[in-house]
Protein backbone atom coordinates (compact mmCIF):
# COMPACT_ATOMS: atom_id res chain seq x y z
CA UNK A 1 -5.14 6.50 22.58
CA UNK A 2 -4.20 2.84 22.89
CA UNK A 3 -0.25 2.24 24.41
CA UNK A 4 1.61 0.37 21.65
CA UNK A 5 3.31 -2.59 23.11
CA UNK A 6 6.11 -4.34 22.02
CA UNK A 7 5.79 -7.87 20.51
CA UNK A 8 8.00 -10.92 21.74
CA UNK A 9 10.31 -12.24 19.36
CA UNK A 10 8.23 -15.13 18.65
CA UNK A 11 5.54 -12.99 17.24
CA UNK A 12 7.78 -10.29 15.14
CA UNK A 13 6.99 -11.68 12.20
CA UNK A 14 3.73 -10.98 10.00
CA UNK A 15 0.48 -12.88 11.00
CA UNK A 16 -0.77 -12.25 7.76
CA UNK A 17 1.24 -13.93 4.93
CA UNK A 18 -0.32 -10.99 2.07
CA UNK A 19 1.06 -8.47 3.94
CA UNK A 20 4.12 -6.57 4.02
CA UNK A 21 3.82 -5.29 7.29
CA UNK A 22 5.26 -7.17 10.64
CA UNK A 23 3.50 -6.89 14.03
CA UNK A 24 7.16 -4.80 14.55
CA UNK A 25 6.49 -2.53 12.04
CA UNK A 26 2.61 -1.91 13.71
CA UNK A 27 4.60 -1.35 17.28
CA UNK A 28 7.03 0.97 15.68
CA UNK A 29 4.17 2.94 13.48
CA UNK A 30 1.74 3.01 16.93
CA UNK A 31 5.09 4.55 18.85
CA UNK A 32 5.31 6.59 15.69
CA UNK A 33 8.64 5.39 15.40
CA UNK A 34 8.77 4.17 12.31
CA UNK A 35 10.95 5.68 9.59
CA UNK A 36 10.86 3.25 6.86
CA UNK A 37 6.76 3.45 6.68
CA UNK A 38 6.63 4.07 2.93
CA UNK A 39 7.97 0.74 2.35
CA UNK A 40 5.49 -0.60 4.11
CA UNK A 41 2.16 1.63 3.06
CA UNK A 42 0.96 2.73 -0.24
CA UNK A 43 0.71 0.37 -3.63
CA UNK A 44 3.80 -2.04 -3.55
CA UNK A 45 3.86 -4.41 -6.71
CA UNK A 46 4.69 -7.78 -5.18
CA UNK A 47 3.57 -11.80 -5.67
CA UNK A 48 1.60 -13.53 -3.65
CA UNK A 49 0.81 -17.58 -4.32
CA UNK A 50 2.90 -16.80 -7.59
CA UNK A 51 0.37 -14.24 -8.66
CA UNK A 52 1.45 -10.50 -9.56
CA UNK A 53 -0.27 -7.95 -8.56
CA UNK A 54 0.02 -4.93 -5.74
CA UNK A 55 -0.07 -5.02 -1.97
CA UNK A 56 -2.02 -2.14 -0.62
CA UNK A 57 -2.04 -0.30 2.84
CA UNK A 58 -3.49 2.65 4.25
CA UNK A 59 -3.73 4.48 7.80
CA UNK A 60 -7.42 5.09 8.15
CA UNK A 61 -8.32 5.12 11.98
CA UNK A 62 -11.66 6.46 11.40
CA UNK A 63 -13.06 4.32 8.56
CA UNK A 64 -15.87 1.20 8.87
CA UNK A 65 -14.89 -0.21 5.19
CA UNK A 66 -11.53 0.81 2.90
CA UNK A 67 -11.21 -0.76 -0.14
CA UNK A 68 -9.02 0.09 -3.85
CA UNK A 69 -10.73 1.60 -6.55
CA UNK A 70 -9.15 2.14 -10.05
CA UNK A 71 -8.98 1.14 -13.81
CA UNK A 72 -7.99 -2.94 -12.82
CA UNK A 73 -11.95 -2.78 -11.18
CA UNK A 74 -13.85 -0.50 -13.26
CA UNK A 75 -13.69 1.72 -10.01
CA UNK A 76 -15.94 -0.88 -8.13
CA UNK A 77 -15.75 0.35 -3.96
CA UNK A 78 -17.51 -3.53 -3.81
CA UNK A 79 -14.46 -5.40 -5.41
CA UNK A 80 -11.23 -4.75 -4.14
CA UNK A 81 -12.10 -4.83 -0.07
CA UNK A 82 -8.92 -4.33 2.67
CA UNK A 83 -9.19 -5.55 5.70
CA UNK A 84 -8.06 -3.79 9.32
CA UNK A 85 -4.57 -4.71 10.97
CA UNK A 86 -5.83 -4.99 14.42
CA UNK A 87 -6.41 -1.65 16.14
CA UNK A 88 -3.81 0.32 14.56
CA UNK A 89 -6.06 1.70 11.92
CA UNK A 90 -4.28 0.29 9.14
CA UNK A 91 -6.34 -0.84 6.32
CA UNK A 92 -4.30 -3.98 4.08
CA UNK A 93 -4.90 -5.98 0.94
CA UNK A 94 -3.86 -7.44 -1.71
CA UNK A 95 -5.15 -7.15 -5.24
CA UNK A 96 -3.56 -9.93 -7.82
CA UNK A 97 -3.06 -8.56 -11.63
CA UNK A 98 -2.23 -4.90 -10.91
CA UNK A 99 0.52 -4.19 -12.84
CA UNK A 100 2.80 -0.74 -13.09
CA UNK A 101 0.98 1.96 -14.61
CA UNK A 102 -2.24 1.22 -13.07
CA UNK A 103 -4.87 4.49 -11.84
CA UNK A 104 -6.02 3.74 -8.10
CA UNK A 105 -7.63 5.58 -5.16
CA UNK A 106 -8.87 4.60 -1.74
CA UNK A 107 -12.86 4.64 -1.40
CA UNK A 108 -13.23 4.91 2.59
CA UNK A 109 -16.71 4.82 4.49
CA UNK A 110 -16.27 7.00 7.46
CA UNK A 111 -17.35 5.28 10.63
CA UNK A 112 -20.26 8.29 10.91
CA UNK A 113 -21.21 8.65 7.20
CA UNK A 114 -23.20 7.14 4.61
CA UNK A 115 -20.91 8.61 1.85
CA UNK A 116 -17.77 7.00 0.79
CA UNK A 117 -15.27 9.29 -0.13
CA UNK A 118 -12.57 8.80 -2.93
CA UNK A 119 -9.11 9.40 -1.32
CA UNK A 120 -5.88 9.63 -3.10
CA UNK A 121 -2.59 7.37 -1.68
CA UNK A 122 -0.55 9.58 0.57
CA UNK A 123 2.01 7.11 0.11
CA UNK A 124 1.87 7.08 -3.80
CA UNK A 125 5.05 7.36 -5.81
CA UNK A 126 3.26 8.71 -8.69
CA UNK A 127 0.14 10.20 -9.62
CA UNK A 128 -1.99 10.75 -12.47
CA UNK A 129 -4.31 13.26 -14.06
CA UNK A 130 -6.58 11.70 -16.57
CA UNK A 131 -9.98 11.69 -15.73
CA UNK A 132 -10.63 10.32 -12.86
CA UNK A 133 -7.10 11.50 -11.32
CA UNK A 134 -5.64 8.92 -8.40
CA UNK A 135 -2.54 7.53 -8.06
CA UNK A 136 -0.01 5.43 -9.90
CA UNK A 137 1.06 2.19 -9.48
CA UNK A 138 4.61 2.53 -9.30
CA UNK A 139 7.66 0.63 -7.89
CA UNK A 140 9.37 1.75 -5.42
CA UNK A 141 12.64 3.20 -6.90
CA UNK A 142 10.20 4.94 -9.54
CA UNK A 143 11.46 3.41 -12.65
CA UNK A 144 10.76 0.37 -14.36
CA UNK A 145 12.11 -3.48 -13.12
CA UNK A 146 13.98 -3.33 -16.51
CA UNK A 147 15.69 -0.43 -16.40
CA UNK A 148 16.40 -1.21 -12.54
CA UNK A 149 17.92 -4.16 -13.80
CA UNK A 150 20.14 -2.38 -16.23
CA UNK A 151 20.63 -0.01 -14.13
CA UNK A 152 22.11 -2.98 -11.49
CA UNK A 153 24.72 -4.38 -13.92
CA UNK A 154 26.05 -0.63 -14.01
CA UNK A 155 26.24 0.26 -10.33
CA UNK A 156 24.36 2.86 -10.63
CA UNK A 157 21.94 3.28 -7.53
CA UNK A 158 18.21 3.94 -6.83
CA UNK A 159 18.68 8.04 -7.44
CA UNK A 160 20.14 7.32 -10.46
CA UNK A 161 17.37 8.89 -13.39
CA UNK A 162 19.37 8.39 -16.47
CA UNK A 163 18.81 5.48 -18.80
């Protein structure tokens, strides 16, 4: 196993402007330190260039090729390729016009397999059952931006469920 080291302050930032994760957040998740990594891994709707759509991360050490499958590719392993963050076995991406709602999985090829296998998020904040199962595209507080919104001008917080 690799020794995680710290990075200066003149690299904490992110070296990869599509990505929501810092090259802190990689020391703190290598130390296994890290207790704020759901922000950081799973589907996150965000905008990148001005374009919606969903950042994507997954921890998979043992994998040659990750990429998102789901309804916004016709389930397409070829389309939606992440790339690795360094050696920390982090798999990242970003796929523009996913919106909320939206079916996905991980299709990993195992570094000592010919078959790719269909995994679901274990970072997902909602998942589905229709057909193909998979996760949900979901933001983070699990409701939608307009009822967050409402939900702002009434103080009420993130745990809040009623609309």
């Amino acid at each position: 196993m690799q020794q995680a080291t710290k990075p200066s302050k003149s690299t904490a930032g992110t070296t990869d402007p599509d990505s929501l994760l810092t090259d802190f957040d990689l020391y703190l998740f290598n130390e296994g330190t890290h207790v704020r990594v759901y922000e950081k891994l799973g589907a996150h709707l965000t905008k990148v260039d001005g374009k919606a759509g969903a950042a994507f991360a997954v921890w998979a050490p043992n994998a040659d090729a990750v990429s998102v499958i789901g309804e916004f590719n016709k389930w397409d392993p070829a389309a939606a390729p992440l790339h690795p963050r360094g050696s920390s076995g982090i798999w990242q991406g970003f796929v523009p016009g996913v919106r909320q709602g939206t079916l996905y999985k991980y299709s990993i090829k195992p570094r000592f397999s010919k078959t790719r296998i269909d995994k679901a998020d274990p970072f997902g904040f909602a998942a589905g059952v229709v057909r193909r199962g998979g996760q949900v595209v979901q933001n983070d507080s699990g409701g939608t931006p307009e009822r967050d919104e409402r939900q702002k001008g009434r103080g009420c917080n993130d745990d809040a469920r009623n609309t």
